[in-house]
PDB file of N, CA and C in Angstrom:
ATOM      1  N   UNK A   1     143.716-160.881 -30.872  1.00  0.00           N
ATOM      2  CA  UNK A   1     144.639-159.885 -30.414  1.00  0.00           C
ATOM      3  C   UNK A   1     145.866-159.850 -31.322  1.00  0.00           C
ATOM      4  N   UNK A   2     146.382-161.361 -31.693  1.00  0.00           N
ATOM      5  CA  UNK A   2     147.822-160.982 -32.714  1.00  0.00           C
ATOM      6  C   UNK A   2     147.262-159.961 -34.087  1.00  0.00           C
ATOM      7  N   UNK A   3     145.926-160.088 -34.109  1.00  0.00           N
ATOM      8  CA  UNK A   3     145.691-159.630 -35.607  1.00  0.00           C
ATOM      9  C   UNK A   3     146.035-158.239 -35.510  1.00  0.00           C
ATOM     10  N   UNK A   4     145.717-157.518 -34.027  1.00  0.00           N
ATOM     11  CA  UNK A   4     145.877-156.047 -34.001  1.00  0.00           C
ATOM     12  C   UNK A   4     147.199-155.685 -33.306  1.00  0.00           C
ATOM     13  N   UNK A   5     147.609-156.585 -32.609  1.00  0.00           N
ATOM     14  CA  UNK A   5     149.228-156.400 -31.967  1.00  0.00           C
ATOM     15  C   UNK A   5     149.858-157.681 -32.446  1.00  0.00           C
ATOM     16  N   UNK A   6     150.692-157.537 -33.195  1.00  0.00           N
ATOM     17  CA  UNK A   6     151.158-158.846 -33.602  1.00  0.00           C
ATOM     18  C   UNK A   6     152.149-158.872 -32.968  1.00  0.00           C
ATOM     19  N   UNK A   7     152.651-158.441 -32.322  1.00  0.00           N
ATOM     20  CA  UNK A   7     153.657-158.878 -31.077  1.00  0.00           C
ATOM     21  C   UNK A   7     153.533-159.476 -29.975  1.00  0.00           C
ATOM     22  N   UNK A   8     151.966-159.897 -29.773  1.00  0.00           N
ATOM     23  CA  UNK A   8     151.383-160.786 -29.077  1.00  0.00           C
ATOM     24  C   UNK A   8     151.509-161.954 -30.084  1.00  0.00           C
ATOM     25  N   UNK A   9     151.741-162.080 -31.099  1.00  0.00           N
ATOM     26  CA  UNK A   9     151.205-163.286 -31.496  1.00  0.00           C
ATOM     27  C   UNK A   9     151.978-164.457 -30.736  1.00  0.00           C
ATOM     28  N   UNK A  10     153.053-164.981 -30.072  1.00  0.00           N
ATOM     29  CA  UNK A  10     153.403-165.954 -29.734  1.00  0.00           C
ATOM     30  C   UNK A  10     153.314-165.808 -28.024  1.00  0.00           C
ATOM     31  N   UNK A  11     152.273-164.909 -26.874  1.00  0.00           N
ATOM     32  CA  UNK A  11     152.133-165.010 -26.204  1.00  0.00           C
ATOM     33  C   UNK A  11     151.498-166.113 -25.539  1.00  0.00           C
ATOM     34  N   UNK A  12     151.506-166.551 -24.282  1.00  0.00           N
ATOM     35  CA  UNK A  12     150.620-167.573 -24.063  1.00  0.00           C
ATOM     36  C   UNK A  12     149.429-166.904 -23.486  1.00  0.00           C
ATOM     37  N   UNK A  13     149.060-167.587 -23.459  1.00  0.00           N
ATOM     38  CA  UNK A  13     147.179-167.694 -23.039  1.00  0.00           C
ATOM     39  C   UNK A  13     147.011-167.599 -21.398  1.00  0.00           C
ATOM     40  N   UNK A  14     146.892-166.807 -20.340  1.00  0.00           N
ATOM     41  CA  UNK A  14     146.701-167.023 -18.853  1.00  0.00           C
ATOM     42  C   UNK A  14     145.367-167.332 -18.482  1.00  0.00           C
ATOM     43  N   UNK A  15     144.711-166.360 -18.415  1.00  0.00           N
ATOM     44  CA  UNK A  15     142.747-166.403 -18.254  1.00  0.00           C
ATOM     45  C   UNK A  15     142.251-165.449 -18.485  1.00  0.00           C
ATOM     46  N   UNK A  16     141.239-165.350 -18.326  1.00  0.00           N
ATOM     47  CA  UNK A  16     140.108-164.284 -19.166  1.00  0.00           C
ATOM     48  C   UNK A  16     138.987-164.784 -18.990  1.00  0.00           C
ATOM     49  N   UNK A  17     137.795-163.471 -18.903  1.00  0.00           N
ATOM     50  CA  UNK A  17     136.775-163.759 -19.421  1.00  0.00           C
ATOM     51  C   UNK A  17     135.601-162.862 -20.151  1.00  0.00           C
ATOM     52  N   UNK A  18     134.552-163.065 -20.826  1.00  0.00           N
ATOM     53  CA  UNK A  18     133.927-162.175 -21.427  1.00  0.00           C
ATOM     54  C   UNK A  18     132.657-162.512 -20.985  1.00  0.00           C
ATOM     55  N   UNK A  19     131.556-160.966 -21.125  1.00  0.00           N
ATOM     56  CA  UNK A  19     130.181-160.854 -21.005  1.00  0.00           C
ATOM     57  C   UNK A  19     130.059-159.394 -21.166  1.00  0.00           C
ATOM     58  N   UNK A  20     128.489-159.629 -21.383  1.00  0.00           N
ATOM     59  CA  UNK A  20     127.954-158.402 -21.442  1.00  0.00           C
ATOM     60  C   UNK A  20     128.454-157.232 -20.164  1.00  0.00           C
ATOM     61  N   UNK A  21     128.391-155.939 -20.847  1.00  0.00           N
ATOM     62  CA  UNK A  21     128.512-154.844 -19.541  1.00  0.00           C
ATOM     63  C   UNK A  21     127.651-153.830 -19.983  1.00  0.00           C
ATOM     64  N   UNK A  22     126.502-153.746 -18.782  1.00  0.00           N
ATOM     65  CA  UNK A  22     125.615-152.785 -19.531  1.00  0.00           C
ATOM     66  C   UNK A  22     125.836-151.734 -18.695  1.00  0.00           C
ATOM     67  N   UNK A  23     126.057-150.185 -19.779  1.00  0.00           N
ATOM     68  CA  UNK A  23     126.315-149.110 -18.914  1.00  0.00           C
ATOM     69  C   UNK A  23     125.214-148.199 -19.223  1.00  0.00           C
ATOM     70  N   UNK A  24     125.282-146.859 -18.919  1.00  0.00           N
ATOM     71  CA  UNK A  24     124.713-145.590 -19.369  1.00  0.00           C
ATOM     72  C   UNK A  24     125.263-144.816 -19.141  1.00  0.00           C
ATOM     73  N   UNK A  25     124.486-143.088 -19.766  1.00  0.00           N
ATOM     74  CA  UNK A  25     125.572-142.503 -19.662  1.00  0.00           C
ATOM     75  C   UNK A  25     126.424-142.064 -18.839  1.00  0.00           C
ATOM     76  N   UNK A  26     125.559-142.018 -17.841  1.00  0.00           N
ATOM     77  CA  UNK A  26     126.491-141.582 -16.436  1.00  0.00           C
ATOM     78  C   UNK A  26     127.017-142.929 -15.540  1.00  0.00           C
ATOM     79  N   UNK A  27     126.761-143.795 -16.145  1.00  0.00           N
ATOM     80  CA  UNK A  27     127.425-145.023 -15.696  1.00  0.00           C
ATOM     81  C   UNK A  27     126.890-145.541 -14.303  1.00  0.00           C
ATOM     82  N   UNK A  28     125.425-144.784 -14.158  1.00  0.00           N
ATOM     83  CA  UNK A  28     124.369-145.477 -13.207  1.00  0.00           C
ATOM     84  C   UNK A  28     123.643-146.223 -13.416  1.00  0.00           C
ATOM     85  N   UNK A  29     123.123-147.086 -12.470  1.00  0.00           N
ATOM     86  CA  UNK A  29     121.940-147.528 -12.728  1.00  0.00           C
ATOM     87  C   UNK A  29     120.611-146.555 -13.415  1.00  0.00           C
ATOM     88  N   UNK A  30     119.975-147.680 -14.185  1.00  0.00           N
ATOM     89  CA  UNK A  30     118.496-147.263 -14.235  1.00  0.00           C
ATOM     90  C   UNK A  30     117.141-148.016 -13.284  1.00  0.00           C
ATOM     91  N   UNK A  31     116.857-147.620 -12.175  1.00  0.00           N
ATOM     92  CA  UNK A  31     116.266-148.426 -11.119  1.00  0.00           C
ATOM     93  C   UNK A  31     114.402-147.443 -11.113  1.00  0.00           C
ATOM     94  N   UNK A  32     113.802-148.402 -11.722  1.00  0.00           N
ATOM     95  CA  UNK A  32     112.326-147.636 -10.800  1.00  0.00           C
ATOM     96  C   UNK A  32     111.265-148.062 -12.871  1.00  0.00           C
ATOM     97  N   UNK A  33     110.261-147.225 -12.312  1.00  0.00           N
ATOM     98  CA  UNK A  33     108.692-146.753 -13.258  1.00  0.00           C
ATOM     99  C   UNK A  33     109.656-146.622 -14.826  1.00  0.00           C
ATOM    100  N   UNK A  34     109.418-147.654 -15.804  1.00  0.00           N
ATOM    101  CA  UNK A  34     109.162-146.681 -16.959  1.00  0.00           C
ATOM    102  C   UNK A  34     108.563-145.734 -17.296  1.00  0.00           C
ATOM    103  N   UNK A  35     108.872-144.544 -18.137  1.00  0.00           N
ATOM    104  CA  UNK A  35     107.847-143.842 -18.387  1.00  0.00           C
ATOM    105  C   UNK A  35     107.008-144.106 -19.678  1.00  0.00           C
ATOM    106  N   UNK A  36     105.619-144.305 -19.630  1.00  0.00           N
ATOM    107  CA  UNK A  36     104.960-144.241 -20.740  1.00  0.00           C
ATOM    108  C   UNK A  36     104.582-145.792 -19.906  1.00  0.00           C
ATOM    109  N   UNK A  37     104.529-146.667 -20.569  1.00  0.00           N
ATOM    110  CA  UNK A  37     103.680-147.976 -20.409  1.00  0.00           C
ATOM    111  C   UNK A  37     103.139-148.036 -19.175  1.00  0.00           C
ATOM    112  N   UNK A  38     102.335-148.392 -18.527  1.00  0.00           N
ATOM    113  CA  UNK A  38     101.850-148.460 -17.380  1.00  0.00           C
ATOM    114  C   UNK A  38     102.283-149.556 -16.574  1.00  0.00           C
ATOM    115  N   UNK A  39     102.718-149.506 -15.692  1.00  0.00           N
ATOM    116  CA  UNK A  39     103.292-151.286 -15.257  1.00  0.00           C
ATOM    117  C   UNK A  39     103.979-151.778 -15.497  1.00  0.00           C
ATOM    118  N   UNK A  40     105.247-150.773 -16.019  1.00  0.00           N
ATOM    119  CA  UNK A  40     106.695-151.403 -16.304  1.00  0.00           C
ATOM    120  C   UNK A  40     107.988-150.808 -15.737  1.00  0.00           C
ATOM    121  N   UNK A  41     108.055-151.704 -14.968  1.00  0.00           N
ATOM    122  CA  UNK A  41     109.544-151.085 -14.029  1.00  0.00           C
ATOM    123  C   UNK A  41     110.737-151.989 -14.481  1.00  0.00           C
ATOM    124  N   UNK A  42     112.417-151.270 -14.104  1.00  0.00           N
ATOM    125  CA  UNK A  42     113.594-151.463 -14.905  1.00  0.00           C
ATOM    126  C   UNK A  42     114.555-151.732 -13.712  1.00  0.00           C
ATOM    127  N   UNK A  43     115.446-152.554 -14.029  1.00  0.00           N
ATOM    128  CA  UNK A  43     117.147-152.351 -13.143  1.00  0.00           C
ATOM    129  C   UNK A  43     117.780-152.711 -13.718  1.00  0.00           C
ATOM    130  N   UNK A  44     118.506-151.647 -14.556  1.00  0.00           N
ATOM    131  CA  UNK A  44     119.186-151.991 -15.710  1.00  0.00           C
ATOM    132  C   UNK A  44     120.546-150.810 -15.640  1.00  0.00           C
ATOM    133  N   UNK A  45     121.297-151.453 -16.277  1.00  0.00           N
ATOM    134  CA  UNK A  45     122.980-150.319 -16.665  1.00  0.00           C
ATOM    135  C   UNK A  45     123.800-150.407 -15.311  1.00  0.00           C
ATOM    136  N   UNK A  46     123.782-151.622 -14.776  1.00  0.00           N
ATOM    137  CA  UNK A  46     124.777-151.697 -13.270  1.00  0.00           C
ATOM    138  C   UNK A  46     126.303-151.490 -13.457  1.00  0.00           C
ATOM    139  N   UNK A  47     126.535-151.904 -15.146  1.00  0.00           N
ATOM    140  CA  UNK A  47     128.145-151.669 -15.360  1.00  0.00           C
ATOM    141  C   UNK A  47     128.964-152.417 -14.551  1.00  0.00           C
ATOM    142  N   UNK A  48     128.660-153.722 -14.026  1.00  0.00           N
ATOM    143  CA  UNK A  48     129.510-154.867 -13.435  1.00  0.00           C
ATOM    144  C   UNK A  48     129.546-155.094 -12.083  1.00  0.00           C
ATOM    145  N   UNK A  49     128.208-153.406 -11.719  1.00  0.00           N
ATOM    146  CA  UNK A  49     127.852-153.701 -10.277  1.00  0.00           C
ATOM    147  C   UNK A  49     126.735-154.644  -9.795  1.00  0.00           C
ATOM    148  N   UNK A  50     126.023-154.945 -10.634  1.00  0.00           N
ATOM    149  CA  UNK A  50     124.643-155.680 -10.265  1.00  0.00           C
ATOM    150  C   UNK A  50     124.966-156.918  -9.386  1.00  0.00           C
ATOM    151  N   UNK A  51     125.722-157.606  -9.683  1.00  0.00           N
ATOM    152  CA  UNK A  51     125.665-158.788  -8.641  1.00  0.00           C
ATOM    153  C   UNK A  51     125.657-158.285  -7.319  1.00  0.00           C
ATOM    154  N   UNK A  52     126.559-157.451  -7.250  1.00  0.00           N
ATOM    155  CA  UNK A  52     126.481-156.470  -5.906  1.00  0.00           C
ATOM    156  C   UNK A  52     125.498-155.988  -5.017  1.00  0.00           C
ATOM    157  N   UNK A  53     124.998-155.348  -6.178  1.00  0.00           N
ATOM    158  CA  UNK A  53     124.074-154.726  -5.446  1.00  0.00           C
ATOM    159  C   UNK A  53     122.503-155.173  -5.693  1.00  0.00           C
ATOM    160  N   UNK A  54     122.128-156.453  -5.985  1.00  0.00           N
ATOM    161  CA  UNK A  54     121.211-157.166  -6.795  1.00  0.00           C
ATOM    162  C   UNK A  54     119.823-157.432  -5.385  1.00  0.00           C
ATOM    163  N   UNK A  55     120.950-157.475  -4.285  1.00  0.00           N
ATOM    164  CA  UNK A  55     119.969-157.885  -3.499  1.00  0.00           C
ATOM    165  C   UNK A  55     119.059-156.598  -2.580  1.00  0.00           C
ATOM    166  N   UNK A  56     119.605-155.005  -2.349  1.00  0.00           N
ATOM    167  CA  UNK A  56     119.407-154.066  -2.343  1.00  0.00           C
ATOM    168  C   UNK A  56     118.044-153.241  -3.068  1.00  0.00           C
ATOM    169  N   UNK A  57     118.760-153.492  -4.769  1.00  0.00           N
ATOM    170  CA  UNK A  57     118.080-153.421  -5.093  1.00  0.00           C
ATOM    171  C   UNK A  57     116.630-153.283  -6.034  1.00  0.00           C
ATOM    172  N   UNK A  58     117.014-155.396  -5.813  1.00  0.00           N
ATOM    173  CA  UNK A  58     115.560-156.005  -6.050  1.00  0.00           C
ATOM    174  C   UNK A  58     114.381-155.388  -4.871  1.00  0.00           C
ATOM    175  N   UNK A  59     115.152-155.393  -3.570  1.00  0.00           N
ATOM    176  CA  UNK A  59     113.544-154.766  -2.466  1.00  0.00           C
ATOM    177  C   UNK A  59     113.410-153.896  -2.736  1.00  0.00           C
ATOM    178  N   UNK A  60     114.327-153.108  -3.720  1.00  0.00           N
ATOM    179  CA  UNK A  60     113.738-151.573  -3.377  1.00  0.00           C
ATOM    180  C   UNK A  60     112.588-151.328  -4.471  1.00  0.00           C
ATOM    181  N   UNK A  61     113.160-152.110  -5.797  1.00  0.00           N
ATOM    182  CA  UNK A  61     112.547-152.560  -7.142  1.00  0.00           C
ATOM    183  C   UNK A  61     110.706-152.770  -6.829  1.00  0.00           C
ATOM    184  N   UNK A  62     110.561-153.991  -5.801  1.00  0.00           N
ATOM    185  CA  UNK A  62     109.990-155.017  -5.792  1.00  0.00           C
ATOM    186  C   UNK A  62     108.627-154.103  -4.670  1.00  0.00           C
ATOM    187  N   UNK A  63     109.390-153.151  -3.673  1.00  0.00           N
ATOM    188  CA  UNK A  63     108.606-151.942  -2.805  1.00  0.00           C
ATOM    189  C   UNK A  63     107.925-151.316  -4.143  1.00  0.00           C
ATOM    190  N   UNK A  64     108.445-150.261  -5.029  1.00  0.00           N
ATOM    191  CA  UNK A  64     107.787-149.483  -6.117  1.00  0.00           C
ATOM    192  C   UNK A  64     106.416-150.500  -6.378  1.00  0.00           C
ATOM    193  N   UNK A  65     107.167-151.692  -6.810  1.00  0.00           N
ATOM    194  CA  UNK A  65     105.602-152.539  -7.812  1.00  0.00           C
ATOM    195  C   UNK A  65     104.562-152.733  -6.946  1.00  0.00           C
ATOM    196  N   UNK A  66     104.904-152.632  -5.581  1.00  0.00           N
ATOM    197  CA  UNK A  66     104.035-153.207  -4.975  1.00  0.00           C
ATOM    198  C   UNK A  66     103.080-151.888  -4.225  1.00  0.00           C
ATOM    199  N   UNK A  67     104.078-150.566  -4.804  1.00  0.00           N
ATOM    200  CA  UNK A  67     103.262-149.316  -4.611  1.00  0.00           C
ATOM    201  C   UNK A  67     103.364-148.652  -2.940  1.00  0.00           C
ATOM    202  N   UNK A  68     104.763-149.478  -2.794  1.00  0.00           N
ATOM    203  CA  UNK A  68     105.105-149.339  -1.068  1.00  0.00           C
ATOM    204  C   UNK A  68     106.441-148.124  -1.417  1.00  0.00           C
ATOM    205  N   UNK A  69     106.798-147.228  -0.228  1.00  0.00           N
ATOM    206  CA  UNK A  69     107.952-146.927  -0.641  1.00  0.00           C
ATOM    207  C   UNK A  69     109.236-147.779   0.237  1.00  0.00           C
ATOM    208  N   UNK A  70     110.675-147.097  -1.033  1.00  0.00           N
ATOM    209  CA  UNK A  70     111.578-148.290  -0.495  1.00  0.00           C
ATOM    210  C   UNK A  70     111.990-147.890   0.753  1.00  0.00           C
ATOM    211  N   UNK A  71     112.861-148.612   1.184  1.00  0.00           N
ATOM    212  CA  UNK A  71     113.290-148.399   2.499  1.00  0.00           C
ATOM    213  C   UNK A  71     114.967-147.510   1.884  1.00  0.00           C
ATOM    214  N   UNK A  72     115.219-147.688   0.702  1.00  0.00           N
ATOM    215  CA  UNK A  72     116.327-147.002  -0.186  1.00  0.00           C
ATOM    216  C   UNK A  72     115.974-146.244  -0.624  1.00  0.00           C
ATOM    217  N   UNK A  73     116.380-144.791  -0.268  1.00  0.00           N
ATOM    218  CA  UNK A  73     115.979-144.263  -1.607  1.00  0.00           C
ATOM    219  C   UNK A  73     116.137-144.000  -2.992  1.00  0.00           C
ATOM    220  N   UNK A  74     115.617-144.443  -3.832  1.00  0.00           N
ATOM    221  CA  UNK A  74     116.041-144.851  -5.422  1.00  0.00           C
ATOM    222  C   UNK A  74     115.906-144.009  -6.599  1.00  0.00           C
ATOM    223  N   UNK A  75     114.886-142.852  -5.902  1.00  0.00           N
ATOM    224  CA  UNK A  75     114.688-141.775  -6.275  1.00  0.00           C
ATOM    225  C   UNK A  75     115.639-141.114  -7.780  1.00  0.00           C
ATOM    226  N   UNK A  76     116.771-141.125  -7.748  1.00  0.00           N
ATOM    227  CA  UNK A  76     118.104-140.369  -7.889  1.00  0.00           C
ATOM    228  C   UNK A  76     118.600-141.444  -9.149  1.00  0.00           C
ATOM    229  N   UNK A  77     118.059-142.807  -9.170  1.00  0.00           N
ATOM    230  CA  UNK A  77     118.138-143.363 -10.119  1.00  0.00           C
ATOM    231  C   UNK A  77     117.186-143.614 -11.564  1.00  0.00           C
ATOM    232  N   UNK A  78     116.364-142.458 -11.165  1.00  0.00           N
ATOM    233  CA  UNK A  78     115.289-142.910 -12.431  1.00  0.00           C
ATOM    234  C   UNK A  78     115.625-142.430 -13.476  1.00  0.00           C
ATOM    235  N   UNK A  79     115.331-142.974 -14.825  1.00  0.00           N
ATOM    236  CA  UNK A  79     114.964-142.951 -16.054  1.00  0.00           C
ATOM    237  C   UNK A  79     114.768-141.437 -16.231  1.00  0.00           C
ATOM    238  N   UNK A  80     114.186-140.901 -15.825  1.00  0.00           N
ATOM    239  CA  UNK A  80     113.699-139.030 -15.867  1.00  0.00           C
ATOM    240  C   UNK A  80     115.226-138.060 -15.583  1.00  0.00           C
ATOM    241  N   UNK A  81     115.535-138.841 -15.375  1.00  0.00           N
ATOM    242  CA  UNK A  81     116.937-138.137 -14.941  1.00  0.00           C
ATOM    243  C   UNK A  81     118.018-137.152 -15.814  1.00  0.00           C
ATOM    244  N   UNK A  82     117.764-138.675 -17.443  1.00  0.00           N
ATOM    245  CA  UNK A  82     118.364-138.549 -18.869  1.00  0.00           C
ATOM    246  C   UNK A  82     117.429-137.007 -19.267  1.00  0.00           C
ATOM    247  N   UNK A  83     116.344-137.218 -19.054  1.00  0.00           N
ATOM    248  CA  UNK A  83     115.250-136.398 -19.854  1.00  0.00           C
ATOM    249  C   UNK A  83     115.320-134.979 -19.338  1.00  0.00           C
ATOM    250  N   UNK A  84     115.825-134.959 -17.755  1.00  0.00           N
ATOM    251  CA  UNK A  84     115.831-133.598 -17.514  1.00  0.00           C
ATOM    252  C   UNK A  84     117.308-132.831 -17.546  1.00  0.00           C
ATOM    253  N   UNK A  85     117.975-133.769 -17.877  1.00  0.00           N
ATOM    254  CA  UNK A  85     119.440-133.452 -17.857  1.00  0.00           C
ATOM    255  C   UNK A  85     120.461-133.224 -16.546  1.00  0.00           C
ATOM    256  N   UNK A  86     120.010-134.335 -15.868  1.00  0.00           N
ATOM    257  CA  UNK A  86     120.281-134.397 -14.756  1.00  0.00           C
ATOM    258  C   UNK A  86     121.520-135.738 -14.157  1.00  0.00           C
ATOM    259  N   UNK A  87     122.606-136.026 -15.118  1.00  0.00           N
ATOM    260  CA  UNK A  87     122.739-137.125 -14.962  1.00  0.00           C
ATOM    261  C   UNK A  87     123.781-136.941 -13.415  1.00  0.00           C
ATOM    262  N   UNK A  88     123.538-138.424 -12.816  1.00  0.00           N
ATOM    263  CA  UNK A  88     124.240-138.663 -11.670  1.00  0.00           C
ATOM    264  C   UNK A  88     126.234-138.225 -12.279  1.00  0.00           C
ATOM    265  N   UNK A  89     126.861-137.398 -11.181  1.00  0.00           N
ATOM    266  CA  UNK A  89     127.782-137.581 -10.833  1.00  0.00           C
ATOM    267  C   UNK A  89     128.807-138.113  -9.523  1.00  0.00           C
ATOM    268  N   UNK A  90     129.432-139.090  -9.916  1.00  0.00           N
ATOM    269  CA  UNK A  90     129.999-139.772  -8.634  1.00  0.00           C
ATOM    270  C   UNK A  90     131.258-139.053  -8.207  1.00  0.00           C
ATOM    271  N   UNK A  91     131.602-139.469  -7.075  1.00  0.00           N
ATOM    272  CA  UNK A  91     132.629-138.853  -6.335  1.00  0.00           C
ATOM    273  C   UNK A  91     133.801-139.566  -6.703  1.00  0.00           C
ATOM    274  N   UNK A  92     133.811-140.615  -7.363  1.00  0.00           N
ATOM    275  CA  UNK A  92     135.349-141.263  -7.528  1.00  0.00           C
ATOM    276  C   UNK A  92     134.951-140.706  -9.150  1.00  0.00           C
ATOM    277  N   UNK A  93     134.073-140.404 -10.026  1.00  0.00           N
ATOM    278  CA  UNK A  93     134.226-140.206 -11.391  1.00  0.00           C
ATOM    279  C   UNK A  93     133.365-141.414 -12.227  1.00  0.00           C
ATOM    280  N   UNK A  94     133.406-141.448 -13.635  1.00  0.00           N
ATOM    281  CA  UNK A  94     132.936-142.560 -14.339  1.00  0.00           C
ATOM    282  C   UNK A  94     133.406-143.932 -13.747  1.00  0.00           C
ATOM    283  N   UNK A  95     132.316-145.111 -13.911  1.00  0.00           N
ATOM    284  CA  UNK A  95     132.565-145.773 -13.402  1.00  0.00           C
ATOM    285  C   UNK A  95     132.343-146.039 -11.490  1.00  0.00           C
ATOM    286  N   UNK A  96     132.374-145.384 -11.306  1.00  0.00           N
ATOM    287  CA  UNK A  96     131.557-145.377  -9.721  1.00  0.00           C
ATOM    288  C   UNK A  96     129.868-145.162  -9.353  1.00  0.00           C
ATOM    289  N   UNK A  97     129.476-145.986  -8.841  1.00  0.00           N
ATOM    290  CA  UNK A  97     128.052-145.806  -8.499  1.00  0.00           C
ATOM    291  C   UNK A  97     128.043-144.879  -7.760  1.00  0.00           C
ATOM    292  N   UNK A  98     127.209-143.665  -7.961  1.00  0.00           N
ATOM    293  CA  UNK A  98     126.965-142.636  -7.204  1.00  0.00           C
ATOM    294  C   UNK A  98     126.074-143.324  -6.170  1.00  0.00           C
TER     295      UNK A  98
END
């Protein structure tokens, strides 16, 4: 940080931390069927929600593979979404799970 604000340079140190944040474009999840491979499903791009919502939805995940439907509907999160130009908009804006 001093290298790009050097007026930090003699700040102290409080806490922090770093990791991955996986988003997309509409800053939803990607939940359900790949398309193309046969037998490959995704829950991916939570954007710092996944711990959250991990337990939701893995059953709903875990219903698809097993060819059950979810008790969620997850519909609204698929992969096809990008392709038809359909991306989720949330009510608080980027950054909110629709």
């Amino acid at each position: 940080m001093k290298n790009r604000m050097p007026v930090f340079a003699d700040a102290d140190y409080v806490n922090g931390w770093t990791g991955p944040y996986d988003i997309t474009p509409d800053w939803n999840p990607i939940v359900g069927k790949v398309p193309g491979p046969e037998g490959v499903f995704i829950a991916v791009g939570f954007s710092g929600h996944g711990f959250k919502l991990a337990p939701t939805m893995g059953e709903s995940l875990a219903s698809l593979v097993l060819g059950k439907t979810p008790r969620l509907a997850i519909d609204m999160y698929s992969f096809s979404r990008f392709q038809e130009g359909s991306p989720l908009h949330g009510a608080y804006g980027i950054g909110s799970i629709s």
